[in-house]
PDB file of N, CA and C in Angstrom:
ATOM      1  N   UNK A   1      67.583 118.551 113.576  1.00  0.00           N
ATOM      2  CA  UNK A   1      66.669 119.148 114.523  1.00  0.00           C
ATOM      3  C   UNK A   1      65.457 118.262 114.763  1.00  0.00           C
ATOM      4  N   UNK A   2      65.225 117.419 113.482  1.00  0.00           N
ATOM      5  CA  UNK A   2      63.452 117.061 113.898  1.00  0.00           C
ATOM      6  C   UNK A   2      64.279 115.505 114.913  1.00  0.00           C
ATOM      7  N   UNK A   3      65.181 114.759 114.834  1.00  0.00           N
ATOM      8  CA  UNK A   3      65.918 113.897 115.783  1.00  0.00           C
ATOM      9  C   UNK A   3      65.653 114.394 117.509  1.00  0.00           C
ATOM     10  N   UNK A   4      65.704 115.950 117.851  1.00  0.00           N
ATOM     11  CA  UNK A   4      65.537 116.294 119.058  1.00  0.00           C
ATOM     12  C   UNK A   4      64.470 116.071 119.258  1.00  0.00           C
ATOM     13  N   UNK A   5      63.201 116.488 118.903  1.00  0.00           N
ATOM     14  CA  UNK A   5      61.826 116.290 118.948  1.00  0.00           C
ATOM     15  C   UNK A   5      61.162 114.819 119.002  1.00  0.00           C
ATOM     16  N   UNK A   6      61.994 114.282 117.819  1.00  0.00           N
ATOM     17  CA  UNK A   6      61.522 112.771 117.945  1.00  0.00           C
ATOM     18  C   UNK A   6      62.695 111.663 117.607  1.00  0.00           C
ATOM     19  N   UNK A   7      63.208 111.014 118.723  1.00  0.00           N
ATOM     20  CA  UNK A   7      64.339 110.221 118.709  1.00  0.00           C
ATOM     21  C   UNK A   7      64.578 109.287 117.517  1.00  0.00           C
ATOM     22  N   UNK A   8      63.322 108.268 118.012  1.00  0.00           N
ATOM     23  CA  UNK A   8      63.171 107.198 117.055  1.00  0.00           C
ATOM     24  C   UNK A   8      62.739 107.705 115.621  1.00  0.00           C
ATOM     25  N   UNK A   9      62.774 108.705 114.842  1.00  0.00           N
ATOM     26  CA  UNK A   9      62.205 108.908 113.958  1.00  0.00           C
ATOM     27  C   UNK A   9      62.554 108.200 112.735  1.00  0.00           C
ATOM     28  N   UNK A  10      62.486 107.380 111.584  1.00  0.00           N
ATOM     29  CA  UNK A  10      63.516 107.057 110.691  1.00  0.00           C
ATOM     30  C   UNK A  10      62.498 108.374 109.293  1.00  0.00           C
ATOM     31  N   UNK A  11      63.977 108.886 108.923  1.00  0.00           N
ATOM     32  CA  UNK A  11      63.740 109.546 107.650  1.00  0.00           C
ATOM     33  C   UNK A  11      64.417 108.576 106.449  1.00  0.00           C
ATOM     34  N   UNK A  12      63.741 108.357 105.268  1.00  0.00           N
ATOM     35  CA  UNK A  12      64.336 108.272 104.469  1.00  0.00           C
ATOM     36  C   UNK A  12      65.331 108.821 103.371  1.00  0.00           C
ATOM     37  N   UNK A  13      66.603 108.445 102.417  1.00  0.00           N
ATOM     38  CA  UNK A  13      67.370 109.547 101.768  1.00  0.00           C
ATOM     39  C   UNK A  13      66.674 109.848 100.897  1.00  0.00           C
ATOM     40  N   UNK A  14      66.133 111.262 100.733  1.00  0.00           N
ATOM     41  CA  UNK A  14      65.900 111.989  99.695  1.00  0.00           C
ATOM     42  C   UNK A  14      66.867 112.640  98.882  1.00  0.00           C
ATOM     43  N   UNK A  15      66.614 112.364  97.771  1.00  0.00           N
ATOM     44  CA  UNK A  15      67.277 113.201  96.552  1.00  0.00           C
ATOM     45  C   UNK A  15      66.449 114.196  95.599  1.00  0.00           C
ATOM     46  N   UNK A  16      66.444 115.777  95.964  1.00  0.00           N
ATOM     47  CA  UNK A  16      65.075 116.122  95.379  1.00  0.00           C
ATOM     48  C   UNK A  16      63.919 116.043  95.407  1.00  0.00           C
ATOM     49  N   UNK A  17      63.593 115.720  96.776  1.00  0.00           N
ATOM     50  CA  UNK A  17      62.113 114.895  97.143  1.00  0.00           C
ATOM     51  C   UNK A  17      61.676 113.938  97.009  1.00  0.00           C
ATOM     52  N   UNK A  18      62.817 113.116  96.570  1.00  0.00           N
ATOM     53  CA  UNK A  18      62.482 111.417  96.122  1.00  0.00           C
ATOM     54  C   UNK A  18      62.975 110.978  96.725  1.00  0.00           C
ATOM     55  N   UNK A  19      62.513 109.996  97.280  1.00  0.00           N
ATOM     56  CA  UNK A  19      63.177 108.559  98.274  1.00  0.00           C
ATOM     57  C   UNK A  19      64.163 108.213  96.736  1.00  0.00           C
ATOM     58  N   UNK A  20      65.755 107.998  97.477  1.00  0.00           N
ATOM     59  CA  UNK A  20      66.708 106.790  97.023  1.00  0.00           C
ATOM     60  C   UNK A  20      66.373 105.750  96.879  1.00  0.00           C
ATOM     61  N   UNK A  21      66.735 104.768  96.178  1.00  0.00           N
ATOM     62  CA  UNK A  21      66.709 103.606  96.682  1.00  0.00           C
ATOM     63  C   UNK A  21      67.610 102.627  97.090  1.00  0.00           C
ATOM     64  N   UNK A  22      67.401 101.942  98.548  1.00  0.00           N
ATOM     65  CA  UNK A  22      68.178 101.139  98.889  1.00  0.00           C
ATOM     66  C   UNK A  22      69.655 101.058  97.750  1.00  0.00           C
ATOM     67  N   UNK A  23      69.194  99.845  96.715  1.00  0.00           N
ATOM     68  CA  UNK A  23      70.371  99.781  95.907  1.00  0.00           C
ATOM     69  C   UNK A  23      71.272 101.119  95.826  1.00  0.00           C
ATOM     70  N   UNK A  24      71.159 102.074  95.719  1.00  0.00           N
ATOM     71  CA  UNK A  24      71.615 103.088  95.452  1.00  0.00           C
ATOM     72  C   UNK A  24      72.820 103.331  96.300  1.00  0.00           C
ATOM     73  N   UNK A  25      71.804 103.668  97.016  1.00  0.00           N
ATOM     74  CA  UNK A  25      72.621 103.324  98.837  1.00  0.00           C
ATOM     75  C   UNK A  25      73.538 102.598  99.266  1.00  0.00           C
ATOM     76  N   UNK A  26      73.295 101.321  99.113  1.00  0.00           N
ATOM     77  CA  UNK A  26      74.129 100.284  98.850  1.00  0.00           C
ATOM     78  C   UNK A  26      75.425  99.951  97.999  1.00  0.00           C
ATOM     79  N   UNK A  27      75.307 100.764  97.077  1.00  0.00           N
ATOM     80  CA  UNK A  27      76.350 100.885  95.955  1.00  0.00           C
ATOM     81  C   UNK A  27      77.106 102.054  96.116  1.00  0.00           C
ATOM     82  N   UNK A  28      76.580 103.169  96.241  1.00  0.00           N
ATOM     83  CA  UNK A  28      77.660 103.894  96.964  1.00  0.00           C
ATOM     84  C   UNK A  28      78.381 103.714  98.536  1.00  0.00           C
ATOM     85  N   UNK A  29      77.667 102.920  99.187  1.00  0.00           N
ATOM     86  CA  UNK A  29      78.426 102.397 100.433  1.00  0.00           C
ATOM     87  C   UNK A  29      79.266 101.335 100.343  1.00  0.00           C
ATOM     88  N   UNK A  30      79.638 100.621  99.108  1.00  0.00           N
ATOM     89  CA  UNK A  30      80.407  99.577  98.744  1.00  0.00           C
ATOM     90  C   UNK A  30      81.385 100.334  97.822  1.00  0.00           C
ATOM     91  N   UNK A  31      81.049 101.264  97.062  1.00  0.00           N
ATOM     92  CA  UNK A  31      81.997 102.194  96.462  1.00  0.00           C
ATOM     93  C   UNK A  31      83.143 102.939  97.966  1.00  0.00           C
ATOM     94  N   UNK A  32      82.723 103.653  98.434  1.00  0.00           N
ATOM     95  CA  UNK A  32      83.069 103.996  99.352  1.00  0.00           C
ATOM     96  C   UNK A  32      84.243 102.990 100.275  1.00  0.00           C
ATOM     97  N   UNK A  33      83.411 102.127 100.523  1.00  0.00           N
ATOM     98  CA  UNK A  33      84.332 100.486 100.973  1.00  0.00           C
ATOM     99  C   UNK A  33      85.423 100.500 100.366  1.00  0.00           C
ATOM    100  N   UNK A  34      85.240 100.077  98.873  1.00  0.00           N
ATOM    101  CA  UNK A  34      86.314  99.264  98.445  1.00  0.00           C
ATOM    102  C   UNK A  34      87.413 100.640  98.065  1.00  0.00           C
ATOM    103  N   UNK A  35      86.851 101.803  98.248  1.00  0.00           N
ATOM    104  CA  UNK A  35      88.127 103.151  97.994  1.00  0.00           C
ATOM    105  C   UNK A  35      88.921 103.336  99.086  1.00  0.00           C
ATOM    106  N   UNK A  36      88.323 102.892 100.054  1.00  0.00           N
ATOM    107  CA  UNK A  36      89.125 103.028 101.265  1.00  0.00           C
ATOM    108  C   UNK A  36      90.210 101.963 101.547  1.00  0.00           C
ATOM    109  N   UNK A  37      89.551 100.966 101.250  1.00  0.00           N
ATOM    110  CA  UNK A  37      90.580  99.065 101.597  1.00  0.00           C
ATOM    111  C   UNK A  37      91.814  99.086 100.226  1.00  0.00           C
ATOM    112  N   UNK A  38      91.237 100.290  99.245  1.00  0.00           N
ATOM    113  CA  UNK A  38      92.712 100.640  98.574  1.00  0.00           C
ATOM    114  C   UNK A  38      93.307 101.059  98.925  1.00  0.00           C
ATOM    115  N   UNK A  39      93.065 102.419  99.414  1.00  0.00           N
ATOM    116  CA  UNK A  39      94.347 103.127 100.117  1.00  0.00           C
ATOM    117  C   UNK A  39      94.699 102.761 101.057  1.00  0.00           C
ATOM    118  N   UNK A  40      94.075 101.729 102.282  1.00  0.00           N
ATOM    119  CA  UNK A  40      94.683 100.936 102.962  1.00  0.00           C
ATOM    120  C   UNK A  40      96.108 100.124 103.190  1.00  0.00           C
ATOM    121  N   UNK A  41      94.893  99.446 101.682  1.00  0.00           N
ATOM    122  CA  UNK A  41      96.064  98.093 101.349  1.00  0.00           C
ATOM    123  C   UNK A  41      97.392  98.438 100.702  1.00  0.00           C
ATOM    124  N   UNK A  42      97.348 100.214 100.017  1.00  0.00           N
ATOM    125  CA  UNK A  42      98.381 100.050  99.136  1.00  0.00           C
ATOM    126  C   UNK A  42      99.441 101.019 100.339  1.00  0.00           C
ATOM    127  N   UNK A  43      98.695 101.492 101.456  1.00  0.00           N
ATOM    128  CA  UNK A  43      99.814 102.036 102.674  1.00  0.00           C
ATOM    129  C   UNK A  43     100.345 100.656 103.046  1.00  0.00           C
ATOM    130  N   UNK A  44      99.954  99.581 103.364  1.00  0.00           N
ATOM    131  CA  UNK A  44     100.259  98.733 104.321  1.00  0.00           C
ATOM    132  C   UNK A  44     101.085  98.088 103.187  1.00  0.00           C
ATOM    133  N   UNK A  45     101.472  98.020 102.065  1.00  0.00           N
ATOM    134  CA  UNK A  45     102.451  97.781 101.078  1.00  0.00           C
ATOM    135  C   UNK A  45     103.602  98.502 101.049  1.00  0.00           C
ATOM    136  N   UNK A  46     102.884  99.433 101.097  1.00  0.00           N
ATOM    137  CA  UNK A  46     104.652 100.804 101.391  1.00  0.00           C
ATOM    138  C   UNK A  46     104.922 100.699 102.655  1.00  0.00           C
ATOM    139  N   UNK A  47     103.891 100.577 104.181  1.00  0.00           N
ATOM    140  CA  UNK A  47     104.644 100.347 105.191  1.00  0.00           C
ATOM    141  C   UNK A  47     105.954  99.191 105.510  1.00  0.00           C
ATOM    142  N   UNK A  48     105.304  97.809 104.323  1.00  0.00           N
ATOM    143  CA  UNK A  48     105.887  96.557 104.991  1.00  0.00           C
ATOM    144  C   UNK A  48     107.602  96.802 104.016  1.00  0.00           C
ATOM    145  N   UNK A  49     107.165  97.681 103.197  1.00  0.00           N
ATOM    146  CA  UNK A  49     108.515  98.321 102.469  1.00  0.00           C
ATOM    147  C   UNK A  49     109.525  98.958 103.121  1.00  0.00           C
ATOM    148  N   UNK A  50     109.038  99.346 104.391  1.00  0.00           N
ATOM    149  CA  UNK A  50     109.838 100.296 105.097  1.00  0.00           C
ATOM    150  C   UNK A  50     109.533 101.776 105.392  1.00  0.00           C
ATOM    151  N   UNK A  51     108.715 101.922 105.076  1.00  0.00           N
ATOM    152  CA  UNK A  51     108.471 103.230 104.495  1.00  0.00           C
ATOM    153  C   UNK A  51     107.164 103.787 105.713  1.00  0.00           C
ATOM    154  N   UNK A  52     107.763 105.139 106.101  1.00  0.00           N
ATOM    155  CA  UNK A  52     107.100 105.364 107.598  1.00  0.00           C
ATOM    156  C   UNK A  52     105.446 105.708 107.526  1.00  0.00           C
ATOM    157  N   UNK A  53     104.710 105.319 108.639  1.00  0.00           N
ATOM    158  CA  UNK A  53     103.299 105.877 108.320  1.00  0.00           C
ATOM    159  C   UNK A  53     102.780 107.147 107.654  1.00  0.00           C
ATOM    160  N   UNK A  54     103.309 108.272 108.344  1.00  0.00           N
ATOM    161  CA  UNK A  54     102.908 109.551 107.760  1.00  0.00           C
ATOM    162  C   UNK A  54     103.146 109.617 106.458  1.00  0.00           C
ATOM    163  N   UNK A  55     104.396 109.189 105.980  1.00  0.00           N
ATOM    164  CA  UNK A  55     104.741 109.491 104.325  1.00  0.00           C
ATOM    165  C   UNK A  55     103.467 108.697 103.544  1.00  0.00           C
ATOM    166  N   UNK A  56     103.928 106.976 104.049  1.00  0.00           N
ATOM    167  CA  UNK A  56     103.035 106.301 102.865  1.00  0.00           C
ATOM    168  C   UNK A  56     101.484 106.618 102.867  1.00  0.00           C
ATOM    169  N   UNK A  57     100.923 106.768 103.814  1.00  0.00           N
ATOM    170  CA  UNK A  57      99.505 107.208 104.076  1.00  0.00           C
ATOM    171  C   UNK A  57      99.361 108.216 102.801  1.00  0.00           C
ATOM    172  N   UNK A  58     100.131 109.624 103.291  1.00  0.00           N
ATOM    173  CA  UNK A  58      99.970 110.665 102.402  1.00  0.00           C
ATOM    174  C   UNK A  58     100.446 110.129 100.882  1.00  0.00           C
ATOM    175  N   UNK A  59     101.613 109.804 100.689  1.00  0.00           N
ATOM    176  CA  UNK A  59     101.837 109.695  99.313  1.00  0.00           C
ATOM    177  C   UNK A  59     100.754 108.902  98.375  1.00  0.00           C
ATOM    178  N   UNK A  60     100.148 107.728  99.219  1.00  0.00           N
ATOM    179  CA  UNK A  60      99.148 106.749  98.512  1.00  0.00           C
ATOM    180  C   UNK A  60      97.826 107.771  98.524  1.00  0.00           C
ATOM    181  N   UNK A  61      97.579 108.613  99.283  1.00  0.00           N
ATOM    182  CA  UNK A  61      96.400 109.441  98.719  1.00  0.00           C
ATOM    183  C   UNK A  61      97.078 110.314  97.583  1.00  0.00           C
ATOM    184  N   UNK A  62      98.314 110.797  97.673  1.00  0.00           N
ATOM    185  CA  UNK A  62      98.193 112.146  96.660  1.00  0.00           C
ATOM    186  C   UNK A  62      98.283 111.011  95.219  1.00  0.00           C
ATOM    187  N   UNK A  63      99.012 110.029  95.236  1.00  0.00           N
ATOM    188  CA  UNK A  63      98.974 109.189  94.200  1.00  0.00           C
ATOM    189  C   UNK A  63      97.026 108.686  93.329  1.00  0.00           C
ATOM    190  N   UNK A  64      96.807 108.392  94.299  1.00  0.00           N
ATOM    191  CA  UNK A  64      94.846 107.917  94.053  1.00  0.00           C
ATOM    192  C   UNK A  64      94.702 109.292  93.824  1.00  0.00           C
ATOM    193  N   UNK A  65      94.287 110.168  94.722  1.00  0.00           N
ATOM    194  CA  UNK A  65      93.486 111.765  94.134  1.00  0.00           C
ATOM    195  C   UNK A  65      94.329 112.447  93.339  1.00  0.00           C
ATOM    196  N   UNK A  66      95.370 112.627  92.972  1.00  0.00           N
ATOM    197  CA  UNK A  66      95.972 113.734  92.381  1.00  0.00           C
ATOM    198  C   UNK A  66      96.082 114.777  92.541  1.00  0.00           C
ATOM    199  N   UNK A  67      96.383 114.560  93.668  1.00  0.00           N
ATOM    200  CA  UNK A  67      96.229 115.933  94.659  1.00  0.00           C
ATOM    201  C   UNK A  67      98.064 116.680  94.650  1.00  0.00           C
ATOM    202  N   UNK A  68      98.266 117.534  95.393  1.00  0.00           N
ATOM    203  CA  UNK A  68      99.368 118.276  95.181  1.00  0.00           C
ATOM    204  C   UNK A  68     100.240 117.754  96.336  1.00  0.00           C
ATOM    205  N   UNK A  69     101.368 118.028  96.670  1.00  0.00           N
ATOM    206  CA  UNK A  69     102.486 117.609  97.756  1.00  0.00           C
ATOM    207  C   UNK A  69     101.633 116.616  99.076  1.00  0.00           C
ATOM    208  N   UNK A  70     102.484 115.723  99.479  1.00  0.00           N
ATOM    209  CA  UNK A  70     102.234 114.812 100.485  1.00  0.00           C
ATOM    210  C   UNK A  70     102.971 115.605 101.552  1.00  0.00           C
ATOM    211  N   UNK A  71     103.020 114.460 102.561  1.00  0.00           N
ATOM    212  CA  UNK A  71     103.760 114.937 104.009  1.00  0.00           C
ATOM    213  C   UNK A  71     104.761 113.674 104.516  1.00  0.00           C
ATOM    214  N   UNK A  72     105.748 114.195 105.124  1.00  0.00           N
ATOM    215  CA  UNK A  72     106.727 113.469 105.160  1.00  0.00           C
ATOM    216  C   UNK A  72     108.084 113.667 104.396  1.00  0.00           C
ATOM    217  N   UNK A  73     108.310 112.478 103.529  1.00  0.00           N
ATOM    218  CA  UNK A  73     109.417 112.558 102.501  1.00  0.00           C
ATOM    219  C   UNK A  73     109.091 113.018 101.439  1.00  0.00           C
ATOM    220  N   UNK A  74     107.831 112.641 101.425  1.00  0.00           N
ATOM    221  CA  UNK A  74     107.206 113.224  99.682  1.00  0.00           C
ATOM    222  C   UNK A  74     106.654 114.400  99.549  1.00  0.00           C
ATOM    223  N   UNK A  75     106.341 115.180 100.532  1.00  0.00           N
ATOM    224  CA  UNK A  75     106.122 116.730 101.036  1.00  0.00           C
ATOM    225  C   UNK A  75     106.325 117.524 100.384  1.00  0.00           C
ATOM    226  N   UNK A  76     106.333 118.748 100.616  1.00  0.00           N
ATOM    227  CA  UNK A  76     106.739 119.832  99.652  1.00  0.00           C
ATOM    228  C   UNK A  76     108.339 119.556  99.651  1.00  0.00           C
ATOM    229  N   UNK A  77     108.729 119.732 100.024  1.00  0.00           N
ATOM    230  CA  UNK A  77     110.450 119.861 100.537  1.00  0.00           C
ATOM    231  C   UNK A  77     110.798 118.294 100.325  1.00  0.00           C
ATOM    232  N   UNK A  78     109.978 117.178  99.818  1.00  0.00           N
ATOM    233  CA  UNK A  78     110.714 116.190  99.390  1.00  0.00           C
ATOM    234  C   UNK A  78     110.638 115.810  98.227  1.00  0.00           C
ATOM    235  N   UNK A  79     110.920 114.471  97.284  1.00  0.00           N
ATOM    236  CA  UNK A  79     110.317 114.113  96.277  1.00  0.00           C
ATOM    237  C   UNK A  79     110.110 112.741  96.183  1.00  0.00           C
ATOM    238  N   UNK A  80     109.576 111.618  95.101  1.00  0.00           N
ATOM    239  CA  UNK A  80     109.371 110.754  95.535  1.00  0.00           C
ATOM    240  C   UNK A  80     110.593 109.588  94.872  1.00  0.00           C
ATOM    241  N   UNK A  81     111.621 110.665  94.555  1.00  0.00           N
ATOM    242  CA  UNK A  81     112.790 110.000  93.899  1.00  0.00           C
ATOM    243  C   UNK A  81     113.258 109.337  94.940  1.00  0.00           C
ATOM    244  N   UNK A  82     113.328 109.274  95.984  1.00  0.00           N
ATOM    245  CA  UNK A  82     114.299 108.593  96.704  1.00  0.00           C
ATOM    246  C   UNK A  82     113.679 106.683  97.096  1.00  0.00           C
ATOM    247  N   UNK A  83     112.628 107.370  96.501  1.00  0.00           N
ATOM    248  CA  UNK A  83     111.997 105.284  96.584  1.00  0.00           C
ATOM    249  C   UNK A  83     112.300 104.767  96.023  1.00  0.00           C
ATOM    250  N   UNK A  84     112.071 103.308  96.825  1.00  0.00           N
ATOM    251  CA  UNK A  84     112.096 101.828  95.891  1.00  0.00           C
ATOM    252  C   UNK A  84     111.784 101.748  94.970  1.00  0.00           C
ATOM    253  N   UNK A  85     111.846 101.110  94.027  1.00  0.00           N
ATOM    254  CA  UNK A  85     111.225 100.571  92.303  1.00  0.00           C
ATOM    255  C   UNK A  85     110.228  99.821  93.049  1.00  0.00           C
ATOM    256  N   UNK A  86     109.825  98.844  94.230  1.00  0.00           N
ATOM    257  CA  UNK A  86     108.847  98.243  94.570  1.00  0.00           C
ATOM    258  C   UNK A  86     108.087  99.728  95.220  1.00  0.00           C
ATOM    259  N   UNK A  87     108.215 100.449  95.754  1.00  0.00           N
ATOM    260  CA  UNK A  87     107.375 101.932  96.474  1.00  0.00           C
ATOM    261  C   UNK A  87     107.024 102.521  95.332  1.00  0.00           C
ATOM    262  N   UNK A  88     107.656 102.328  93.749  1.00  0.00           N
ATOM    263  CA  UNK A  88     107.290 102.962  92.875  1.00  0.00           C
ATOM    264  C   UNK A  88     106.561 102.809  92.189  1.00  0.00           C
ATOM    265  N   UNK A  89     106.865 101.076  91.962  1.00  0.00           N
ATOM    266  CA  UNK A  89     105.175 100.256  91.608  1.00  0.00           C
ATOM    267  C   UNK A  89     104.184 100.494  92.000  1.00  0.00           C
ATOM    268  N   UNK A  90     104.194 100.275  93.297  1.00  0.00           N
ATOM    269  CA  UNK A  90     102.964 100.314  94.246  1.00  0.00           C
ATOM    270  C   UNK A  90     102.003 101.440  94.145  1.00  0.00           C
ATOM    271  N   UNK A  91     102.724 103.081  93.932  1.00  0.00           N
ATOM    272  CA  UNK A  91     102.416 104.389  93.712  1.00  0.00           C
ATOM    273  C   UNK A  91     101.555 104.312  92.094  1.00  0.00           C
ATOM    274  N   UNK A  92     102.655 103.759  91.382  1.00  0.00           N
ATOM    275  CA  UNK A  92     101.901 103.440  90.571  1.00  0.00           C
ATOM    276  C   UNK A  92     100.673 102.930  89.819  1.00  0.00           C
ATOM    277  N   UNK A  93     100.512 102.062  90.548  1.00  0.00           N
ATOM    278  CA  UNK A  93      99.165 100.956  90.584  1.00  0.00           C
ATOM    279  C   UNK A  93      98.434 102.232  91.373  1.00  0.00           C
ATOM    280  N   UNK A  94      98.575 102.558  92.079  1.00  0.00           N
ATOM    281  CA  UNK A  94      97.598 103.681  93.009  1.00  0.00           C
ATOM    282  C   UNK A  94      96.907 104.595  92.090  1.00  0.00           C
ATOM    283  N   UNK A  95      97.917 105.537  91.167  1.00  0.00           N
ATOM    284  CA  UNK A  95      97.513 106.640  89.855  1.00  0.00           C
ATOM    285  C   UNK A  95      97.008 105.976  89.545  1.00  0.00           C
ATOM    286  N   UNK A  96      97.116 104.364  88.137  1.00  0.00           N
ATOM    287  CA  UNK A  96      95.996 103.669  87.674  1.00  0.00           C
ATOM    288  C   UNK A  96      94.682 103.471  88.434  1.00  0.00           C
ATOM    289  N   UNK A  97      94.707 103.624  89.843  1.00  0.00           N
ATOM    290  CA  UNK A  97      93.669 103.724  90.248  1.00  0.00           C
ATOM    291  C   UNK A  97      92.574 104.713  90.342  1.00  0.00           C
ATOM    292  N   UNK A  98      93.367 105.697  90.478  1.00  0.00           N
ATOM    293  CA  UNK A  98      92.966 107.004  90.473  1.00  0.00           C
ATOM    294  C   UNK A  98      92.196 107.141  88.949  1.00  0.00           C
ATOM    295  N   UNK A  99      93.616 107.491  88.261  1.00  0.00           N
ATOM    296  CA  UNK A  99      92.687 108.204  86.962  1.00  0.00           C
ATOM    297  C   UNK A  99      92.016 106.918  86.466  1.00  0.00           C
ATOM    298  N   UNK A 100      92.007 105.614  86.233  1.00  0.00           N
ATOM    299  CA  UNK A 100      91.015 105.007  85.807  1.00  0.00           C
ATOM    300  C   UNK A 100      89.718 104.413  86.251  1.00  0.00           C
ATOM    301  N   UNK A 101      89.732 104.968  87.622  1.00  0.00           N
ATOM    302  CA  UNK A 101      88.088 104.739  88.457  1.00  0.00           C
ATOM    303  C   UNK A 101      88.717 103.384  88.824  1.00  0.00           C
ATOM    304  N   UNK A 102      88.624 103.666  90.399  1.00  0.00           N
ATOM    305  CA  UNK A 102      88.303 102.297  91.061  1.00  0.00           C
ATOM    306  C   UNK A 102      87.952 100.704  90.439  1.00  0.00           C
ATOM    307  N   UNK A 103      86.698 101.140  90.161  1.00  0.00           N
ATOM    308  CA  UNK A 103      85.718 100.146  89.644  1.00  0.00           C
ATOM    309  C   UNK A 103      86.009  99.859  88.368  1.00  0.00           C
ATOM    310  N   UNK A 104      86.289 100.498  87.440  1.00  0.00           N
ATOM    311  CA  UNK A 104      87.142 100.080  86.259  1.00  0.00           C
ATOM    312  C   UNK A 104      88.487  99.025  86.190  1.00  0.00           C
ATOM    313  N   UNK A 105      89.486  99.477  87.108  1.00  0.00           N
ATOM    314  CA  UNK A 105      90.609  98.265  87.645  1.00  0.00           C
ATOM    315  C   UNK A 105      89.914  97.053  88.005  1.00  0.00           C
ATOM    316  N   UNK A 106      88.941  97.322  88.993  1.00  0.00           N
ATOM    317  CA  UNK A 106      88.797  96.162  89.261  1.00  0.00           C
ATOM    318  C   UNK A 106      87.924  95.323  88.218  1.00  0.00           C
ATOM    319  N   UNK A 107      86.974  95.440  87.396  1.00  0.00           N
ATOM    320  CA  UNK A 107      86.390  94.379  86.140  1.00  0.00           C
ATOM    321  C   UNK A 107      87.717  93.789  85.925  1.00  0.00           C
ATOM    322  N   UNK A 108      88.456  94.959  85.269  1.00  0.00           N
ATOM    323  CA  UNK A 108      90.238  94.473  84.426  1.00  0.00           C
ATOM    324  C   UNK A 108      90.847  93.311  85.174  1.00  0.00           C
ATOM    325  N   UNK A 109      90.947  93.376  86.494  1.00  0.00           N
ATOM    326  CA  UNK A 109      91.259  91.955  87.059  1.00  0.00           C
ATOM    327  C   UNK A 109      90.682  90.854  87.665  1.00  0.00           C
ATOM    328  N   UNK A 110      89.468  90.912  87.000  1.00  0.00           N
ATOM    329  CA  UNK A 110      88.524  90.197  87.472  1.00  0.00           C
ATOM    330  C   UNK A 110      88.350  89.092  86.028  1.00  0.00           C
ATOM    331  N   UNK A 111      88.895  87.269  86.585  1.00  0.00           N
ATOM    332  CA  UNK A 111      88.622  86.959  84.784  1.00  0.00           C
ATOM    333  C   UNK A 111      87.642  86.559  84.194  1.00  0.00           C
ATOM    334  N   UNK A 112      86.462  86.683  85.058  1.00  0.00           N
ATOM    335  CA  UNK A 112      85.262  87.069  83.472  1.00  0.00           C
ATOM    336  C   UNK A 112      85.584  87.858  82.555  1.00  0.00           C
ATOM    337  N   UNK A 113      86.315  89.113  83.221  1.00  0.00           N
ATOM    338  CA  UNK A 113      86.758  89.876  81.753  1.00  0.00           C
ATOM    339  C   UNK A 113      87.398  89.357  81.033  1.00  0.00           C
ATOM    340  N   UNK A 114      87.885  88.453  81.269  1.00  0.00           N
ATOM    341  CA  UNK A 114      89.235  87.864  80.495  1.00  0.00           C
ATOM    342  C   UNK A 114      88.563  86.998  79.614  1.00  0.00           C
ATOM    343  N   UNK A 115      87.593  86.629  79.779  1.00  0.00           N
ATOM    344  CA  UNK A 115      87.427  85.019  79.659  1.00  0.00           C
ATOM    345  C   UNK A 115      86.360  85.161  78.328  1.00  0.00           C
ATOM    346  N   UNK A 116      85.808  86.717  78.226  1.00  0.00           N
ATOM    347  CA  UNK A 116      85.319  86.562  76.732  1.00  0.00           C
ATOM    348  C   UNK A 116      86.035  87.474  75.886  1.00  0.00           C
TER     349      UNK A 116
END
C-alpha cells in the first residue's frame, strides 16, 4: 500500500524491526539459486535420458523435498520401478540432496574439503 502513495519509495528488509543485512540477503538469494539450478540440472539429466518433462520435473522435486507421489509415470498410479539404473542414480543423488542440505553436498565436492 505505502508503494501507491509513494512509487519510488525504497523500504528496507526488516526482520522484527531490524534492518537485514545485505549479506543475509545475499545468501539466501544464492541459496535459493543454487536449489533451483539443482532441480534443473538433475531434470535436464532425466530429460536427456529419455524421460518426459512432466514426469522428470515432478519426480526430481518429490526426490529433493520428500514430498509424496509425482505426476506422470511416477504419480500415484505409477512407480519409479520402471527406470533406468542411470534415472535411478540421478534420483538418487537428488534424496542426498535433499536430506543432506544442499550446501552440505556441495563443501563434500568441493576439494578443499578433500585436501585437509
Amino acid at each position: 500500500l505505502v508503494r501507491i502513495i509513494h512509487p519510488r519509495v525504497v523500504n528496507p528488509v526488516t526482520l522484527a524491526g531490524a534492518p537485514v543485512p545485505v549479506s543475509v540477503t545475499a545468501n539466501v538469494l544464492a541459496y535459493m539459486l543454487i536449489y533451483g539450478a539443482a532441480i534443473v540440472g538433475l531434470s535436464m539429466l532425466l530429460l536427456l535420458s529419455g524421460m518426459d518433462l512432466e514426469t522428470a520435473f515432478s519426480a526430481v522435486i518429490v526426490c529433493v523435498n520428500n514430498i509424496g507421489p509425482g505426476l506422470g509415470s511416477v504419480g500415484p498410479s505409477g512407480s519409479f520401478e520402471g527406470l533406468s539404473a542411470f534415472q535411478h542414480w540421478v534420483l538418487s543423488f537428488g534424496m542426498l540432496i535433499g536430506r543432506l542440505e544442499l550446501l552440505t553436498v556441495l563443501v563434500l565436492l568441493t576439494p578443499q574439503f578433500w585436501r585437509q
